[in-house]
N, C-alpha and C. Protein backbone atom coordinates (compact mmCIF):
# COMPACT_ATOMS: atom_id res chain seq x y z
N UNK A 1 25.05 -24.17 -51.79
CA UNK A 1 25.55 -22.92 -51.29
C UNK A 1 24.45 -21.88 -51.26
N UNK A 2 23.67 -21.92 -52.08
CA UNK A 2 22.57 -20.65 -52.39
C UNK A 2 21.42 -20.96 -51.44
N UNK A 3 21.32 -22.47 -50.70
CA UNK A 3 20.09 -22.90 -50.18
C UNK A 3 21.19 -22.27 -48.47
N UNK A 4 22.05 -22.44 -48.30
CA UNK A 4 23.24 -21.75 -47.23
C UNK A 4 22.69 -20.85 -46.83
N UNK A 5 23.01 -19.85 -48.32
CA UNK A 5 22.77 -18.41 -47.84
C UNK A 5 21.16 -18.33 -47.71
N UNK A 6 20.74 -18.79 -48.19
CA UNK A 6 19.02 -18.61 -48.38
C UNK A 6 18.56 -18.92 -46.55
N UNK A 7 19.00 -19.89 -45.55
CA UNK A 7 18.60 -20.13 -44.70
C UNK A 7 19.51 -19.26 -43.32
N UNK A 8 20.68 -18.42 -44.37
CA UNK A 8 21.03 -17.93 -43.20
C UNK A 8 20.39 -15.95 -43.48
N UNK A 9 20.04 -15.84 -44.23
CA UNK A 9 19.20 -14.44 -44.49
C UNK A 9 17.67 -14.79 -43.75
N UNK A 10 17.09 -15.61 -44.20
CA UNK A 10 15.52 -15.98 -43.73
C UNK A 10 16.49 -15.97 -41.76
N UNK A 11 17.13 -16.42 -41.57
CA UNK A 11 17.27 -16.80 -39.97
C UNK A 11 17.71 -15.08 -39.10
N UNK A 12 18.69 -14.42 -39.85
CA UNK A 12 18.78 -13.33 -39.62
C UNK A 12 17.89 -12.52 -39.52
N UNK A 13 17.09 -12.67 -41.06
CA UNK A 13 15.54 -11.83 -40.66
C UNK A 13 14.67 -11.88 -39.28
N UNK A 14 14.72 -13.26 -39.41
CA UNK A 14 13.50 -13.71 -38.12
C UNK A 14 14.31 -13.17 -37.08
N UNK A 15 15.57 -13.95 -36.44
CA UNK A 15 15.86 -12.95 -35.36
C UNK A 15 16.24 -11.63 -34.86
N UNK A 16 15.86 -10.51 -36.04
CA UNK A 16 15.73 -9.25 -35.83
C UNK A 16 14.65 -8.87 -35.35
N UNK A 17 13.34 -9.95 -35.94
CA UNK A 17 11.87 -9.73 -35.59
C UNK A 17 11.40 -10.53 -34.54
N UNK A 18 12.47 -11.26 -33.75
CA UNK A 18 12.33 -11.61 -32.59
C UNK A 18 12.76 -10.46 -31.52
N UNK A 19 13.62 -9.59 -32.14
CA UNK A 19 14.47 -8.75 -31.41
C UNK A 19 13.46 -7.64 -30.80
N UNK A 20 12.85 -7.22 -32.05
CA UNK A 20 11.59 -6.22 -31.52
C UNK A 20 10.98 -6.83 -31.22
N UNK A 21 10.13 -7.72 -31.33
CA UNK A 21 8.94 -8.15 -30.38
C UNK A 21 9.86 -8.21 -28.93
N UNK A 22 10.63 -8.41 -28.34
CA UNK A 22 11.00 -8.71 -27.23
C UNK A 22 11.03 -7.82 -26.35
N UNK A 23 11.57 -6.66 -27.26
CA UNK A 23 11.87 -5.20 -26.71
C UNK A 23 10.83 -4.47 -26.21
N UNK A 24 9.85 -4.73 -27.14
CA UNK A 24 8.66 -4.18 -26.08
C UNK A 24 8.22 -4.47 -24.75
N UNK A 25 8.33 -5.60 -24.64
CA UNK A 25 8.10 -6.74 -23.66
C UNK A 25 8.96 -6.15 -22.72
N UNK A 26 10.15 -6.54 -22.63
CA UNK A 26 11.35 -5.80 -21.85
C UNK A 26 11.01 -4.31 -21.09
N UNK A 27 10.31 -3.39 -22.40
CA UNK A 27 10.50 -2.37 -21.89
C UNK A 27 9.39 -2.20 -20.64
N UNK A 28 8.32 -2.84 -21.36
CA UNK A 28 6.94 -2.57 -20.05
C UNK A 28 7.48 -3.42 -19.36
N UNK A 29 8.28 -4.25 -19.33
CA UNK A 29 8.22 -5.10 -17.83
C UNK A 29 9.23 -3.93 -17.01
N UNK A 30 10.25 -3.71 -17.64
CA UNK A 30 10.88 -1.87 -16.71
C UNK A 30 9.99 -1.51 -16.18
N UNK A 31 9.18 -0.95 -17.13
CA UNK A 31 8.48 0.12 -16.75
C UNK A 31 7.57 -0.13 -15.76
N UNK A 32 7.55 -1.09 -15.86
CA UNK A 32 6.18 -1.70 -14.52
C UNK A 32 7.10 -2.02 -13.36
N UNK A 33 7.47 -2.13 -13.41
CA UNK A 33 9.23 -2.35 -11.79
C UNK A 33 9.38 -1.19 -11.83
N UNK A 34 9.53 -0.05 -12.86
CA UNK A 34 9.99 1.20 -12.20
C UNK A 34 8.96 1.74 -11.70
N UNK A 35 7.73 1.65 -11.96
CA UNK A 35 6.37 2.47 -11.94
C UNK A 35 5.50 1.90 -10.20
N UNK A 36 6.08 0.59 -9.83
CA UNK A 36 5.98 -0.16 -8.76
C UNK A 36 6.80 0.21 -7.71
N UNK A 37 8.51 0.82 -8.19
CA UNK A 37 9.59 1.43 -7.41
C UNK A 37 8.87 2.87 -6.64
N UNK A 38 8.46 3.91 -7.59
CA UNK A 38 7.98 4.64 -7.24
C UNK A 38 6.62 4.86 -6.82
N UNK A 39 6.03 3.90 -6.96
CA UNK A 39 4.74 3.82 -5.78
C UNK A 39 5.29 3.44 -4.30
N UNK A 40 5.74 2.60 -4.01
CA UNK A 40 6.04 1.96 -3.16
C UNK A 40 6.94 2.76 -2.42
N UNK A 41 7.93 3.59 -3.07
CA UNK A 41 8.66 4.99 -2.38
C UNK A 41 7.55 5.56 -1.88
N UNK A 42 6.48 6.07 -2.26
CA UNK A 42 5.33 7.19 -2.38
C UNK A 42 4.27 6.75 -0.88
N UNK A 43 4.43 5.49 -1.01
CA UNK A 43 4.21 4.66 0.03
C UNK A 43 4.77 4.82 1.38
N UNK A 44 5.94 4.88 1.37
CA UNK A 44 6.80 5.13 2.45
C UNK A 44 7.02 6.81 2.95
N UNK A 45 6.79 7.39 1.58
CA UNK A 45 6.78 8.95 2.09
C UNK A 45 5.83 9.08 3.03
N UNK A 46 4.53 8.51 2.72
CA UNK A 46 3.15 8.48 3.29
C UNK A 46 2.91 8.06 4.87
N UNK A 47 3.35 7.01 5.26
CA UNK A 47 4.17 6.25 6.69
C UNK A 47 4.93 7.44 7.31
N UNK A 48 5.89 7.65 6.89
CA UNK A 48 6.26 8.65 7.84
C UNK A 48 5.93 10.26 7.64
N UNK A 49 4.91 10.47 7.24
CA UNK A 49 4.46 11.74 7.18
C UNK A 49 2.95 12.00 8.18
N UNK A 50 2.52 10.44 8.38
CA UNK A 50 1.63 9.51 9.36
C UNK A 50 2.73 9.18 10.57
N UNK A 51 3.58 9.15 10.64
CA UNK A 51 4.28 9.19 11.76
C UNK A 51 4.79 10.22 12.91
N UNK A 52 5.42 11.09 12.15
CA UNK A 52 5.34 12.48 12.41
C UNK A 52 4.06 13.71 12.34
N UNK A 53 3.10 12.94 12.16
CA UNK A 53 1.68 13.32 12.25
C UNK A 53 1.30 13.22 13.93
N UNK A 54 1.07 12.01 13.52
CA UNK A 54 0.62 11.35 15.04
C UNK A 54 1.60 11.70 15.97
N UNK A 55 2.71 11.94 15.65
CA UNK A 55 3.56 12.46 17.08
C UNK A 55 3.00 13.27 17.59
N UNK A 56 3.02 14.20 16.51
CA UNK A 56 2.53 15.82 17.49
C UNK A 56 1.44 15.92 17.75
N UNK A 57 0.14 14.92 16.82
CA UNK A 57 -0.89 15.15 17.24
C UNK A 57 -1.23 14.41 18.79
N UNK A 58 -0.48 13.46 18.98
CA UNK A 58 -0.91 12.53 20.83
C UNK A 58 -0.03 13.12 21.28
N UNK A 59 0.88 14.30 20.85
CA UNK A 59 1.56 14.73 21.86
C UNK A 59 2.62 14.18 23.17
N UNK A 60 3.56 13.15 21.95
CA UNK A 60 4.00 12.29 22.74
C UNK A 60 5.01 13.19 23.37
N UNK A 61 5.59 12.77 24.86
CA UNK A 61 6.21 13.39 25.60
C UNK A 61 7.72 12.72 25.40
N UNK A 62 8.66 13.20 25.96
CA UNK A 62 9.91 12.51 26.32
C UNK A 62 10.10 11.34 27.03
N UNK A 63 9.49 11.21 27.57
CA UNK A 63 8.74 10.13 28.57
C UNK A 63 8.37 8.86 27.82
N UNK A 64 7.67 9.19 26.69
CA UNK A 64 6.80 8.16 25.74
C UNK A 64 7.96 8.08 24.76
N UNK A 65 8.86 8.33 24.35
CA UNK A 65 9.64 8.26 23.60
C UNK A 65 10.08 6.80 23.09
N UNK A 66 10.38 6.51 24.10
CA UNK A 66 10.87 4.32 24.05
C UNK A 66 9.38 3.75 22.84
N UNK A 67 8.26 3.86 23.93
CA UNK A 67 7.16 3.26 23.55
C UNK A 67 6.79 3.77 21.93
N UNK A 68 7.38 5.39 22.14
CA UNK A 68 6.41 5.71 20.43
C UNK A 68 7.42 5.67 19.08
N UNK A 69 8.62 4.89 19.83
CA UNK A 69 9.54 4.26 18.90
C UNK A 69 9.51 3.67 18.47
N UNK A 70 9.23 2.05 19.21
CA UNK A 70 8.34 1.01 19.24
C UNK A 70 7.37 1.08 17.99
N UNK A 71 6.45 1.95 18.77
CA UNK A 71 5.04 1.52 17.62
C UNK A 71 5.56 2.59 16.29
N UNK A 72 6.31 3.02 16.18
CA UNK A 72 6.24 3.87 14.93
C UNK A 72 7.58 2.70 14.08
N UNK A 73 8.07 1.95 14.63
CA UNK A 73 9.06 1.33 13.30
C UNK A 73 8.10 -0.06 13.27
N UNK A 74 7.15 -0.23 14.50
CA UNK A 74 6.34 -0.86 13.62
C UNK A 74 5.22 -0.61 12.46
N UNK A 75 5.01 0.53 12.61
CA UNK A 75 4.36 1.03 11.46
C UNK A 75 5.06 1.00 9.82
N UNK A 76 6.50 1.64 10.33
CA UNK A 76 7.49 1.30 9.23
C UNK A 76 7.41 0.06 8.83
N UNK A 77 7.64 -0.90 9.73
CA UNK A 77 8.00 -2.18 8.69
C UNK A 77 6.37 -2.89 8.33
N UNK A 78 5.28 -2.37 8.67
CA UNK A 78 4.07 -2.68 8.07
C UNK A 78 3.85 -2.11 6.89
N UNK A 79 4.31 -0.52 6.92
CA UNK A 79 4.43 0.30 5.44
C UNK A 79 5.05 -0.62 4.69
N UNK A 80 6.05 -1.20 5.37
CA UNK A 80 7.27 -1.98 3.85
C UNK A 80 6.61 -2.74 3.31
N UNK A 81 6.03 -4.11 4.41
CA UNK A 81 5.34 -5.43 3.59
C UNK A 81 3.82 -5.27 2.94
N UNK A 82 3.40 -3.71 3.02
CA UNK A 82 2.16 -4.11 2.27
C UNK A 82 2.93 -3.33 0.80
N UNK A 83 4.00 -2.42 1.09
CA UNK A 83 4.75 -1.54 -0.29
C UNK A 83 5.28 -2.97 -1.10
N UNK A 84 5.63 -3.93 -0.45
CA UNK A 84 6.46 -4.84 -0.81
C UNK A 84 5.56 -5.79 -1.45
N UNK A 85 4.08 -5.67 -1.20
CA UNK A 85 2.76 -6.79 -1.93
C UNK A 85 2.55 -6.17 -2.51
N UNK A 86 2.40 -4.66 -2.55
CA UNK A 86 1.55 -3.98 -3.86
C UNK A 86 2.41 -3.85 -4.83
N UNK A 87 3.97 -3.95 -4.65
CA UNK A 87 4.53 -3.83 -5.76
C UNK A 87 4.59 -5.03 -6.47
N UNK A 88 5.08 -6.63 -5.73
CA UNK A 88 4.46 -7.47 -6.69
C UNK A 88 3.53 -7.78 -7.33
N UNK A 89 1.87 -7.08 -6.91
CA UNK A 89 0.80 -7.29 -7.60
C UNK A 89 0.88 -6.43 -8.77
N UNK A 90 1.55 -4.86 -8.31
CA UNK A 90 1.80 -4.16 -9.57
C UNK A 90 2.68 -4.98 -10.81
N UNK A 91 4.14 -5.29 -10.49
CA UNK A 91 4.51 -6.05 -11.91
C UNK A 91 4.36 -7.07 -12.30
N UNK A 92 2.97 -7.52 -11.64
CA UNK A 92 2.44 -9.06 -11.93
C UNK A 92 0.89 -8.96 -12.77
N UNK A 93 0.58 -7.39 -12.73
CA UNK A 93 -0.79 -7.17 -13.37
C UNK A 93 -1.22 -7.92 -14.88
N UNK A 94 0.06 -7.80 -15.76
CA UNK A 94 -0.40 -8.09 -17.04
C UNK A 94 -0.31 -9.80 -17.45
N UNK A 95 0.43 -10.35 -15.80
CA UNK A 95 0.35 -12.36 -16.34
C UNK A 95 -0.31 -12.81 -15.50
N UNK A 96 -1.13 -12.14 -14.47
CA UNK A 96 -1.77 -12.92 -13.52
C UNK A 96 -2.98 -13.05 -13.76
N UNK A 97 -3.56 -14.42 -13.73
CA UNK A 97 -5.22 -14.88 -14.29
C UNK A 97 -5.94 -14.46 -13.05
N UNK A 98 -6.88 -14.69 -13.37
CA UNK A 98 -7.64 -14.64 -11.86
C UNK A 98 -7.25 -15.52 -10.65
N UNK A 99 -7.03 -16.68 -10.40
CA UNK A 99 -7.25 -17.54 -9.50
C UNK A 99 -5.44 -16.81 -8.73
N UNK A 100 -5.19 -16.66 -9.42
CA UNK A 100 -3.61 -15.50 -8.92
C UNK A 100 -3.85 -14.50 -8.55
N UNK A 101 -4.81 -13.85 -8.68
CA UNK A 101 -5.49 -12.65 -8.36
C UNK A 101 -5.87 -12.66 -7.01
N UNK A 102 -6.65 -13.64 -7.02
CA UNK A 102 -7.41 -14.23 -5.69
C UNK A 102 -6.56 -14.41 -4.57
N UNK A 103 -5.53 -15.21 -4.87
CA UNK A 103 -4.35 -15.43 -4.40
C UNK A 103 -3.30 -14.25 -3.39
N UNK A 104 -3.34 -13.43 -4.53
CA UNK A 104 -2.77 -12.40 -4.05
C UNK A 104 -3.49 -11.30 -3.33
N UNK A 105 -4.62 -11.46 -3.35
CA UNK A 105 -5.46 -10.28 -2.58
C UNK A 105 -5.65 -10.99 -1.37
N UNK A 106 -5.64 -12.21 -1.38
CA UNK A 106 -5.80 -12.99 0.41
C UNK A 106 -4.50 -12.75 1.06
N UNK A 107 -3.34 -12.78 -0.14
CA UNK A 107 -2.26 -12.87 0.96
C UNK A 107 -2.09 -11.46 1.47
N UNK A 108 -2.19 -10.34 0.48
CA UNK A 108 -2.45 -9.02 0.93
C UNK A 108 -3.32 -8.58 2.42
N UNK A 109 -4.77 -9.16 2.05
CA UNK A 109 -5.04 -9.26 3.35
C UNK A 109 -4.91 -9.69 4.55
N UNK A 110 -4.27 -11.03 4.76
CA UNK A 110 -3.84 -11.54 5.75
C UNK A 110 -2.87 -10.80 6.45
N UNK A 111 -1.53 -10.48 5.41
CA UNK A 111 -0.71 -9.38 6.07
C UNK A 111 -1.16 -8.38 6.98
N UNK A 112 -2.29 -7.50 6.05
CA UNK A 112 -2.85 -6.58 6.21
C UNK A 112 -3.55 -7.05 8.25
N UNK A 113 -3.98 -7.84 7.81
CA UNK A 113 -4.61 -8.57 9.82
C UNK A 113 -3.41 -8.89 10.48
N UNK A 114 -2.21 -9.68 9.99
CA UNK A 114 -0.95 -9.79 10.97
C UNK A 114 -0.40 -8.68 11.60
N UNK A 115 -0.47 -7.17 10.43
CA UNK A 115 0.68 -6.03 10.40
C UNK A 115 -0.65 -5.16 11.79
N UNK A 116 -1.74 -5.51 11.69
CA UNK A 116 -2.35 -4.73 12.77
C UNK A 116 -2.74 -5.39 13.87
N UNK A 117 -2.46 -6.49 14.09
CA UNK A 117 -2.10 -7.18 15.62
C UNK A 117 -0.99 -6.96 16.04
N UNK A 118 0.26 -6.61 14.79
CA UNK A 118 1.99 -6.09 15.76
C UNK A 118 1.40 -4.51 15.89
N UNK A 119 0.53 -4.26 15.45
CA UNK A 119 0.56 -2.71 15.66
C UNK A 119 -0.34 -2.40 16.95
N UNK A 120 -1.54 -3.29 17.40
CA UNK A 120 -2.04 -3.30 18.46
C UNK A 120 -1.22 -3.62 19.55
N UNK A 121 -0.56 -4.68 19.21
CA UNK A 121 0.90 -5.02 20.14
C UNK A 121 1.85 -3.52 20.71
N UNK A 122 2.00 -2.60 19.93
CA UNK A 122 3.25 -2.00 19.91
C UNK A 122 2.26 -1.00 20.66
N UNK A 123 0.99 -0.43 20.01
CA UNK A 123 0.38 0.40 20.65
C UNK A 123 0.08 0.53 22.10
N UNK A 124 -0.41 -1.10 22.50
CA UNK A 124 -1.02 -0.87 23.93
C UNK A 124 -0.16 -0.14 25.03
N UNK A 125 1.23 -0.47 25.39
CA UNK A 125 1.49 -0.13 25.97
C UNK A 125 2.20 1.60 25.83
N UNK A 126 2.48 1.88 24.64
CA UNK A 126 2.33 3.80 24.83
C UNK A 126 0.92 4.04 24.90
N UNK A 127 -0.48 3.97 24.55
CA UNK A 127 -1.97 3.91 24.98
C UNK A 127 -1.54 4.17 26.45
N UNK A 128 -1.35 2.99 26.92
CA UNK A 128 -1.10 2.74 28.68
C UNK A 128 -1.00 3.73 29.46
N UNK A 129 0.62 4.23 28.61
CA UNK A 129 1.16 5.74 29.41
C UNK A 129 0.75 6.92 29.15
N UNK A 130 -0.57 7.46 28.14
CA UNK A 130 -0.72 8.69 27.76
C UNK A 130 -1.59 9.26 29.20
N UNK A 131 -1.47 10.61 29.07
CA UNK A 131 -2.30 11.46 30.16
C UNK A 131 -3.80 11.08 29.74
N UNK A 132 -4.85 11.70 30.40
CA UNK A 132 -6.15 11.72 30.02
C UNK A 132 -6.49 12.57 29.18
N UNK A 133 -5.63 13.27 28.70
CA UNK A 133 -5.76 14.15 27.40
C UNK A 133 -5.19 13.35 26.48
N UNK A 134 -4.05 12.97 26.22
CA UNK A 134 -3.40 12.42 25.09
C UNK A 134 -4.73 10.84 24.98
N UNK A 135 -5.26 10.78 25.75
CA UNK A 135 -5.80 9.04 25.78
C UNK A 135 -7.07 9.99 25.21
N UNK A 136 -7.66 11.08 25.36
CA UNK A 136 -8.64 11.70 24.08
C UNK A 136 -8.56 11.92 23.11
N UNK A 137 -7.01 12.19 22.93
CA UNK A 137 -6.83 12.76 21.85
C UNK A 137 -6.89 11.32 20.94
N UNK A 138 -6.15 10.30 21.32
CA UNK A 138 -5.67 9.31 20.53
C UNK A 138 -7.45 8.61 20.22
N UNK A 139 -8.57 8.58 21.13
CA UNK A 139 -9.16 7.67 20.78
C UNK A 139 -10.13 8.79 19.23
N UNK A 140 -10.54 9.94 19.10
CA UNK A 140 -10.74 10.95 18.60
C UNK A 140 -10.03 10.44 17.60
N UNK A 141 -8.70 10.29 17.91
CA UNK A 141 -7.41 10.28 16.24
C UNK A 141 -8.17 9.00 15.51
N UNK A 142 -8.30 7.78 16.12
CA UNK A 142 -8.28 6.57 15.81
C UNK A 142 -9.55 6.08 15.60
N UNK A 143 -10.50 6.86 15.64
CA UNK A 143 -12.24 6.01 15.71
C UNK A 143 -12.17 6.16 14.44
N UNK A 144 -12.66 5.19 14.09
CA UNK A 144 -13.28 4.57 12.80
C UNK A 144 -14.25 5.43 12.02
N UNK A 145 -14.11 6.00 10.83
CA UNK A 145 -15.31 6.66 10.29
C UNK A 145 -14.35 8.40 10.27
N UNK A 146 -13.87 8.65 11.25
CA UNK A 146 -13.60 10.14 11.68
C UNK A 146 -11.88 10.24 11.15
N UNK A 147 -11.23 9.44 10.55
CA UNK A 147 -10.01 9.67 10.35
C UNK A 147 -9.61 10.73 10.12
N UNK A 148 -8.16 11.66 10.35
CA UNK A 148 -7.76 12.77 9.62
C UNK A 148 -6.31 12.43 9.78
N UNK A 149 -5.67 12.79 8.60
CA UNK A 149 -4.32 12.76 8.19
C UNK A 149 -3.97 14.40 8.40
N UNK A 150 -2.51 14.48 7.75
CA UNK A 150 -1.87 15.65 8.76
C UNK A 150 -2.81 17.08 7.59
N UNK A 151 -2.45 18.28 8.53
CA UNK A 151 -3.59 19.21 7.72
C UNK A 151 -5.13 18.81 7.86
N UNK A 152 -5.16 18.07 8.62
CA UNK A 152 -7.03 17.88 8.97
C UNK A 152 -7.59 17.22 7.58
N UNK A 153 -6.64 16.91 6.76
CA UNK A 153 -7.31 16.25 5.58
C UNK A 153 -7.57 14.20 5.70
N UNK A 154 -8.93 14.48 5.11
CA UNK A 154 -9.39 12.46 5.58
C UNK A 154 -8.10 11.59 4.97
N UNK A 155 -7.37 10.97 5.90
CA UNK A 155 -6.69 10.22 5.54
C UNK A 155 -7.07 8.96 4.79
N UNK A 156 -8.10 8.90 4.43
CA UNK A 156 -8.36 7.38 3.92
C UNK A 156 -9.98 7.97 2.87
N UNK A 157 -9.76 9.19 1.70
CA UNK A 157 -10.46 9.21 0.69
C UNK A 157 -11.68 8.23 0.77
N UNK A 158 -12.98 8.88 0.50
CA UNK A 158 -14.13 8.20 0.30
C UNK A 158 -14.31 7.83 -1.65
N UNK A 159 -13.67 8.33 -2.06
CA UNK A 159 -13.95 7.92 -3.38
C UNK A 159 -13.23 6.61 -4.00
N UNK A 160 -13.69 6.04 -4.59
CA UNK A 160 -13.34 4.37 -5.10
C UNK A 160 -13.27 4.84 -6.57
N UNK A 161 -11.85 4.67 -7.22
CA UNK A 161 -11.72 4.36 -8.74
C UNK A 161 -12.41 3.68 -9.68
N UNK A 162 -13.18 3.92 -10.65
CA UNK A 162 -14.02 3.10 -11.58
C UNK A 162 -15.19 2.39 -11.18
N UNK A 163 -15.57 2.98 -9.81
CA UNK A 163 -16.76 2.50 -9.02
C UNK A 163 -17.74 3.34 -9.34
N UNK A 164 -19.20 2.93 -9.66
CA UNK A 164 -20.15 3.96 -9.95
C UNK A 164 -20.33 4.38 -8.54
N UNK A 165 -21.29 5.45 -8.47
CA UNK A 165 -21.78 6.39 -7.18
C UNK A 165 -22.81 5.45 -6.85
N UNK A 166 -23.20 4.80 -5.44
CA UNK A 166 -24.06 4.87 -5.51
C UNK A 166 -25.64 4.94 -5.33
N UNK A 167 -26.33 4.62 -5.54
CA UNK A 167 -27.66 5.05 -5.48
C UNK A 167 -28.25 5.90 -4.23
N UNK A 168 -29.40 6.88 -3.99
CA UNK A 168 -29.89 6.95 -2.67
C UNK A 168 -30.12 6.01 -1.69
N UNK A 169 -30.53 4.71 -2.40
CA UNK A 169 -31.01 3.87 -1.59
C UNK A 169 -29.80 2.94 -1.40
N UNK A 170 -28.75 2.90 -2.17
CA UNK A 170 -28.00 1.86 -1.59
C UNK A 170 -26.94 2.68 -0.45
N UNK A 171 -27.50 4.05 -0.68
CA UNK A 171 -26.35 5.21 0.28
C UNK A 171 -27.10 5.02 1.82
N UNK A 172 -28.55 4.85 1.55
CA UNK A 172 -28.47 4.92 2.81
C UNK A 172 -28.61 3.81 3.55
N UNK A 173 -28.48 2.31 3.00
CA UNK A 173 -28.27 1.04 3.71
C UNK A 173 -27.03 0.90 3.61
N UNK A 174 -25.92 1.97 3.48
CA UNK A 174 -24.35 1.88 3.69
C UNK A 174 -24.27 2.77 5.06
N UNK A 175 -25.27 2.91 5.74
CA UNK A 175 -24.90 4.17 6.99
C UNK A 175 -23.58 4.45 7.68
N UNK A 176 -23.00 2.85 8.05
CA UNK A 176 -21.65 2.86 8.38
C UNK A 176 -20.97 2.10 7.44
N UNK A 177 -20.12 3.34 7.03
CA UNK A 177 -19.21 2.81 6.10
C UNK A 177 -17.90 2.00 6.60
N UNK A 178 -17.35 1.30 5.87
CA UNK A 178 -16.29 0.33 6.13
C UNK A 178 -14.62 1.30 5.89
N UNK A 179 -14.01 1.43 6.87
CA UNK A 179 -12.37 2.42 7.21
C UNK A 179 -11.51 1.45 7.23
N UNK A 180 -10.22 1.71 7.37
CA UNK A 180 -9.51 1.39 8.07
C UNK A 180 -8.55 2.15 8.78
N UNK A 181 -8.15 1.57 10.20
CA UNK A 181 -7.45 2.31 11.19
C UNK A 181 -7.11 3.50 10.46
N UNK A 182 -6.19 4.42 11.31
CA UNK A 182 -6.18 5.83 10.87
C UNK A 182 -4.26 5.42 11.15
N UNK A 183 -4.14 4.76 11.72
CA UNK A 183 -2.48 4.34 11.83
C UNK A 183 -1.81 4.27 10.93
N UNK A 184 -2.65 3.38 9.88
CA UNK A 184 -2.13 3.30 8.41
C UNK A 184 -1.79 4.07 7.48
């Protein structure tokens, strides 16, 4: 009877101290789904604030309306599937080894090349119909290097997180730097 109770106190113990260790676990995995929820919202604010950007800035007409429908829910559903990769890479940060890593940054990119062939798709033909002003304005909007988001501010930041600066000499064998579209 005493060896009874002896194995049911030692068992109680342990699974209280299974209980907390778990809980932590639990909680960052929340917290990393919630912290992924609200990027990925933040994401989408961003898309259509780039949407309603570019309206007024190509000055789409009534006319263009069909076409800049078109290319703007394709922009939407390109916002979704890269919101929809960065959030699995986000709550996958703390179990993924490298070779998962790898993994996931190809499939990221690939998207990333599919979501801007439907977007070249959707584009050409409102491109097609703009005046010779709106077809300045848009190539101006869209060259590489010159981006601006709404407020004339660079839509696509030159600064890199945890990246050193660097050097004179490696600044100036970077002459053209590497963008991407201004659509995004």
């Amino acid at each position: 009877m005493k060896k009874a109770i002896a194995i049911l106190a030692v068992t109680l113990s342990m699974s209280g101290a299974f209980a907390q260790t778990a809980a932590p676990a639990a909680t960052a995995a929340a917290t990393a789904a919630s912290g992924a929820d609200v990027r990925a919202a933040q994401h989408q604010q961003r898309v259509e604030e780039r949407i309603t950007w570019l309206h007024t800035q190509l000055k789409i007409t009534s006319e263009q309306e069909a076409q800049w429908k078109t290319f703007a829910d394709v922009m939407r559903g390109n916002g979704q599937t890269m919101a929809d990769l960065y959030k699995q890479r986000l709550e996958s940060e703390n179990t993924r080894n490298a070779l998962d890593d790898m993994k996931q940054y190809a499939q990221i990119s690939q998207a990333h090349a599919d979501d801007m062939q439907k977007l070249v798709t959707a584009f050409e033909p409102l491109y097609n119909s703009f005046s010779p002003e709106q077809k300045a304005l848009a190539d101006q909007t869209f060259r590489h290097g010159h981006e601006h988001g709404p407020a004339g501010k660079p839509a696509h930041p030159k600064k890199h997180k945890g990246k050193a600066k660097p050097s004179a000499g490696a600044a100036a064998s970077d002459a053209a730097p590497a963008s991407t579209p201004a659509a995004q």
